[in-house]
C-alpha atoms as a PDB file:
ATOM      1  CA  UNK A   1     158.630 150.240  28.489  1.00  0.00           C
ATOM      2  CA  UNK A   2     162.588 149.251  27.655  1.00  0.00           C
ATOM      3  CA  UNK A   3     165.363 150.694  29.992  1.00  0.00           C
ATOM      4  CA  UNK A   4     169.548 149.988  29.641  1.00  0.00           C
ATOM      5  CA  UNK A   5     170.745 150.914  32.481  1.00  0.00           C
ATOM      6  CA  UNK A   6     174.425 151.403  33.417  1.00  0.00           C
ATOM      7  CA  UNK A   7     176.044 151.511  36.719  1.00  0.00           C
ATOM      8  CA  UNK A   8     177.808 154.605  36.869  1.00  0.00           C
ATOM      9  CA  UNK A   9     180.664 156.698  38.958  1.00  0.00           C
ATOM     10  CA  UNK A  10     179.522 159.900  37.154  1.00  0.00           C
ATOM     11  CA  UNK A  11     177.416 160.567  33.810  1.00  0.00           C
ATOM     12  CA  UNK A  12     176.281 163.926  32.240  1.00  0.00           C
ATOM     13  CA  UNK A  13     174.372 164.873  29.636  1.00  0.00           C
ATOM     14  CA  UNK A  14     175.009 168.125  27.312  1.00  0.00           C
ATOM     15  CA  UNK A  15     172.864 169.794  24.893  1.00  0.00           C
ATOM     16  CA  UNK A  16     174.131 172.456  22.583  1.00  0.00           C
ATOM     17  CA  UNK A  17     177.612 172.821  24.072  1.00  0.00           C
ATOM     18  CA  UNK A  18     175.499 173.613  27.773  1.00  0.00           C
ATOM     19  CA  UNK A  19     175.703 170.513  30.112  1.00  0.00           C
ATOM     20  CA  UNK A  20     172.345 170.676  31.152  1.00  0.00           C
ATOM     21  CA  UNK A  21     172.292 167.827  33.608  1.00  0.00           C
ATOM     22  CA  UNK A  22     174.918 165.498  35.450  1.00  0.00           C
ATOM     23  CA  UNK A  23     175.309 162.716  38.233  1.00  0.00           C
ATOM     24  CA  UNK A  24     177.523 161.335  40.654  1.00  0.00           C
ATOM     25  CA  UNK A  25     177.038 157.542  41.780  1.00  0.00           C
ATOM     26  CA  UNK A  26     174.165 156.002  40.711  1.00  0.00           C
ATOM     27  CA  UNK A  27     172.468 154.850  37.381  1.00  0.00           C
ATOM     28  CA  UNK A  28     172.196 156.161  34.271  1.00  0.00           C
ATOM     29  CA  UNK A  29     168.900 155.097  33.075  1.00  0.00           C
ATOM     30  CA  UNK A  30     167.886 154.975  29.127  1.00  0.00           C
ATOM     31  CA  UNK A  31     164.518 154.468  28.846  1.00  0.00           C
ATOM     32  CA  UNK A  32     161.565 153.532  25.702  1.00  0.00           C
ATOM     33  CA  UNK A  33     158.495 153.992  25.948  1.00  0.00           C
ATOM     34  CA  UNK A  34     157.014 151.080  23.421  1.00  0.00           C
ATOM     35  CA  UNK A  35     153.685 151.262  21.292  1.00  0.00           C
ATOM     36  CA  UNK A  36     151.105 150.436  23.623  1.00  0.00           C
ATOM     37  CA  UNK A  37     152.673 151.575  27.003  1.00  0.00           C
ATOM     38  CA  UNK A  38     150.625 153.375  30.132  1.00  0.00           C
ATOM     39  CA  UNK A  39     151.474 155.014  33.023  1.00  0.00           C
ATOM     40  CA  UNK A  40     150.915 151.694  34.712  1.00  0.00           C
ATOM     41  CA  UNK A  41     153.833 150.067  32.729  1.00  0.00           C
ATOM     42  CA  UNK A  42     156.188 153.661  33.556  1.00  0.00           C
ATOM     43  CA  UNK A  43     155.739 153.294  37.698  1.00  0.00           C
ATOM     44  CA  UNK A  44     156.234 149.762  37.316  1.00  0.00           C
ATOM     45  CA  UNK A  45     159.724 149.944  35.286  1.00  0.00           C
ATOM     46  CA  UNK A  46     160.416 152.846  38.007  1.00  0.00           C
ATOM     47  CA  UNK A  47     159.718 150.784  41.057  1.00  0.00           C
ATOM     48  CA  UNK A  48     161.755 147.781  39.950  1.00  0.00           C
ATOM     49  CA  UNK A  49     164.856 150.261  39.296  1.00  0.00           C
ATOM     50  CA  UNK A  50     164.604 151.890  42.353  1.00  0.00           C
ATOM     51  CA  UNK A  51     164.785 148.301  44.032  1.00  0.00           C
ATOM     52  CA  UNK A  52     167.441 146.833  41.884  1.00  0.00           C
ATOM     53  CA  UNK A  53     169.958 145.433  43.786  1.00  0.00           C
ATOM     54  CA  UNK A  54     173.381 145.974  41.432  1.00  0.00           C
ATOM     55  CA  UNK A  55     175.602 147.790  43.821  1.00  0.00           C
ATOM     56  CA  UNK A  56     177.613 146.120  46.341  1.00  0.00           C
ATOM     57  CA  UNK A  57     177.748 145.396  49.833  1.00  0.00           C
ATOM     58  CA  UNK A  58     180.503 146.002  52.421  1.00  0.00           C
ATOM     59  CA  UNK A  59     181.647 142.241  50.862  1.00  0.00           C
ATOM     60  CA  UNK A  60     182.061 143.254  47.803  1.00  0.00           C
ATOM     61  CA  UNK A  61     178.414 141.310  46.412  1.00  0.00           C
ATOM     62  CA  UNK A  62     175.760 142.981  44.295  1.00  0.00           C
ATOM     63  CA  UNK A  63     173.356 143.274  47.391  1.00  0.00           C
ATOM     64  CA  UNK A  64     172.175 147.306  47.769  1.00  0.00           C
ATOM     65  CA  UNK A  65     169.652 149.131  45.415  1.00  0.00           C
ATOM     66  CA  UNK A  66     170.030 152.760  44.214  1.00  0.00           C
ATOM     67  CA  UNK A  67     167.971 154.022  47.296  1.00  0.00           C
ATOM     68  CA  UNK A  68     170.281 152.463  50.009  1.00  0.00           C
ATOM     69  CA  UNK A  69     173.353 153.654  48.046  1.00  0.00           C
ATOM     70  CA  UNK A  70     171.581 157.361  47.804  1.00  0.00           C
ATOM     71  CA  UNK A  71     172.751 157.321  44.380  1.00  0.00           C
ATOM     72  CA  UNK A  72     171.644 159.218  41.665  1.00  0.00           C
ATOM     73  CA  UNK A  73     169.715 158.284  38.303  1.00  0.00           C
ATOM     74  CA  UNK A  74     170.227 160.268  34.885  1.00  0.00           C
ATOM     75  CA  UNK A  75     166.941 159.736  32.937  1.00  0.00           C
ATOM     76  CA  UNK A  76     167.778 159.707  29.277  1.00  0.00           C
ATOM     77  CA  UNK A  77     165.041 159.329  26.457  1.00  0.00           C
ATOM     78  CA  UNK A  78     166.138 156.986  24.241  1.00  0.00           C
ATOM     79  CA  UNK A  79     163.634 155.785  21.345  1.00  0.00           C
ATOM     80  CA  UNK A  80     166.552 153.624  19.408  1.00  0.00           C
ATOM     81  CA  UNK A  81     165.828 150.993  22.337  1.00  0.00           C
ATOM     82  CA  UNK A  82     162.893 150.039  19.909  1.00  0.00           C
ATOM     83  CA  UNK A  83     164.811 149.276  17.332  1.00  0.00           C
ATOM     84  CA  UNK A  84     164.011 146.240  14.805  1.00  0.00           C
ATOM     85  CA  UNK A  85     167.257 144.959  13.368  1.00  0.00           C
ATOM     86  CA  UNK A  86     165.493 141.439  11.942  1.00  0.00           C
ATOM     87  CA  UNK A  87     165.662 142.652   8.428  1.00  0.00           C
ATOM     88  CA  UNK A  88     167.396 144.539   6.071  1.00  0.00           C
ATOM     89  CA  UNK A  89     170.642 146.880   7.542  1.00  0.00           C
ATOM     90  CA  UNK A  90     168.470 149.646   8.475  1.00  0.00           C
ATOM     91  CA  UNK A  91     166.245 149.483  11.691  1.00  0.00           C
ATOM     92  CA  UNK A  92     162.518 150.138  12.219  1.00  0.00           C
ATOM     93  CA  UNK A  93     161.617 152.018  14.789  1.00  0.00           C
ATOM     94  CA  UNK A  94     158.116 151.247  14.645  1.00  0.00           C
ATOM     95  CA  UNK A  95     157.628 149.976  18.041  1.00  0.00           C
ATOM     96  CA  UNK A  96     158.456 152.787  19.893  1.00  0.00           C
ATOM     97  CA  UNK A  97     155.447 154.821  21.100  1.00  0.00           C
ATOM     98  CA  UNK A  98     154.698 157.994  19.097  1.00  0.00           C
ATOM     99  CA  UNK A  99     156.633 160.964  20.204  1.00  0.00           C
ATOM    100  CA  UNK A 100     153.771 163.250  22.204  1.00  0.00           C
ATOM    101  CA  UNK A 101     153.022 159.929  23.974  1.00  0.00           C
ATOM    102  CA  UNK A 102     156.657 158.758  24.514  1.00  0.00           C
ATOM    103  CA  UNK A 103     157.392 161.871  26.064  1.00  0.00           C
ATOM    104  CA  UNK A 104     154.398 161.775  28.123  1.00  0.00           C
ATOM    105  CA  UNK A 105     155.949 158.737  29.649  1.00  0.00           C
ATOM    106  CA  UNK A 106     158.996 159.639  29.796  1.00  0.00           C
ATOM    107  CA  UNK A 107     157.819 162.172  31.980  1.00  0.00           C
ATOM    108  CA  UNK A 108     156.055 160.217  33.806  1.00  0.00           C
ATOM    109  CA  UNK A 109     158.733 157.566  34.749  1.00  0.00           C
ATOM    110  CA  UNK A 110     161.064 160.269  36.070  1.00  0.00           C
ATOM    111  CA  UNK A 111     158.617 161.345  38.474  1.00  0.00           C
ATOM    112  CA  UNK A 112     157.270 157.943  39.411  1.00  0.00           C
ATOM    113  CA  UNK A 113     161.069 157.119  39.809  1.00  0.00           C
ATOM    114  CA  UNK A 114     161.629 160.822  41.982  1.00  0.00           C
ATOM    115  CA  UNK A 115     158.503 160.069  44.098  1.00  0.00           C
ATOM    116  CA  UNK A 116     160.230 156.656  45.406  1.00  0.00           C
ATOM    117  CA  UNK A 117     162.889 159.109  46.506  1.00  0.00           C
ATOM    118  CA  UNK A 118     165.537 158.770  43.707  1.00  0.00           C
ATOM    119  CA  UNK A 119     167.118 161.817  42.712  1.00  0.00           C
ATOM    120  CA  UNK A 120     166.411 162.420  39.251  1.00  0.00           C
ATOM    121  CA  UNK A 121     168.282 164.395  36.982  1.00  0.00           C
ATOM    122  CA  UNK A 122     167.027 164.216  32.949  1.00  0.00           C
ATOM    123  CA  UNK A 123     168.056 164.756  29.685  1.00  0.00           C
ATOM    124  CA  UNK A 124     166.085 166.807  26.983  1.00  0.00           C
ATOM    125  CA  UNK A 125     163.426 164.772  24.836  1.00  0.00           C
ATOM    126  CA  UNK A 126     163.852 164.839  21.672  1.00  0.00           C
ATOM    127  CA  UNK A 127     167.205 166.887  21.943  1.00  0.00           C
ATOM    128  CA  UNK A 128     170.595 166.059  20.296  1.00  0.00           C
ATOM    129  CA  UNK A 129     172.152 164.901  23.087  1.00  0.00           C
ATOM    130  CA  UNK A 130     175.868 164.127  24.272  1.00  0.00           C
ATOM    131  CA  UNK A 131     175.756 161.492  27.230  1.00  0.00           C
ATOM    132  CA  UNK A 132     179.335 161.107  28.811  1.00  0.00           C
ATOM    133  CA  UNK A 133     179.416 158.378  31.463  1.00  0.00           C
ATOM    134  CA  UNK A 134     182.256 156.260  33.877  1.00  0.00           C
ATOM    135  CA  UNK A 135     180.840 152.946  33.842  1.00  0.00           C
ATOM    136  CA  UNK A 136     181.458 151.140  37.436  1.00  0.00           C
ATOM    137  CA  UNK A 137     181.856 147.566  36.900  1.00  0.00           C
ATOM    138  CA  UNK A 138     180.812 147.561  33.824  1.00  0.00           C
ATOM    139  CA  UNK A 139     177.644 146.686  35.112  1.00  0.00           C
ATOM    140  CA  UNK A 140     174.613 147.147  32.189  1.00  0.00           C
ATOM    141  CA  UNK A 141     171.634 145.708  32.105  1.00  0.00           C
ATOM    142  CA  UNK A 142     168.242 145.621  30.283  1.00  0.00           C
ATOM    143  CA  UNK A 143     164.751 145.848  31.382  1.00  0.00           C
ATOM    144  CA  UNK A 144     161.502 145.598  29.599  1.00  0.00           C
ATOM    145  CA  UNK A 145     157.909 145.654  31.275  1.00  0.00           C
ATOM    146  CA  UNK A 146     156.307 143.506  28.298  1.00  0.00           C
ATOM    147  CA  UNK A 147     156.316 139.327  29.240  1.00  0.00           C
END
């Protein structure tokens, strides 16, 4: 599985016109599940977020994860993460695992990610979604389970 995740103040995500769901500190996570991917793979990408440690410290250093902050993760399906770009102008998305399966996981990693006791709001699979975010830092960084 493939995650971006970005440090956030706030982040929401709106479907339709209807904000549907939305965060206060915390990480907005956007997450791939890849051709191939398990469970196994989803509660290990979970467990490393939920111990990240990119927030700081009385000092001022990135020293505290999400679950000493008692921030907040937006979980935001995001296929495009599989994206091929090594030919042509127009990427392959080929990678990515088929949709009933990538939203199986998807699934999956939010409540693998809720069960380490993260609060978990979501996005809608599949859905045309608008994300709004305030990125803190900017702090953004990528995870991937494969290697």
């Amino acid at each position: 599985m493939r995650a971006l995740l970005q440090r956030v103040l706030e982040a929401s995500v709106t479907v339709e016109g209807e904000r549907i769901s939305q965060i206060g500190p915390g990480l907005l996570v956007l997450v791939c599940a890849m051709e191939g991917d398990s469970e196994a793979e989803a509660e290990k990408l979970a467990a490393r977020i939920s111990k990240l440690r990119i927030f700081q410290d009385e000092a001022g250093k990135m020293n505290r994860a999400l679950t000493d902050i008692n921030g907040e993760a937006l979980v935001v399906s995001q296929f495009t993460l599989a994206a091929d770009t090594r030919r042509g102008n127009r990427p392959g998305f080929s990678a990515a695992a088929p949709p009933e399966v990538g939203r199986a996981l998807y699934e999956h990693f939010a409540d693998a990610l809720a069960a380490l006791g993260v609060p978990v709001q979501r996005g809608r699979f599949a859905a045309d979604m608008k994300v709004a975010l305030v990125n803190d830092g900017p702090i953004t960084i990528w995870l991937d389970t494969e290697g």
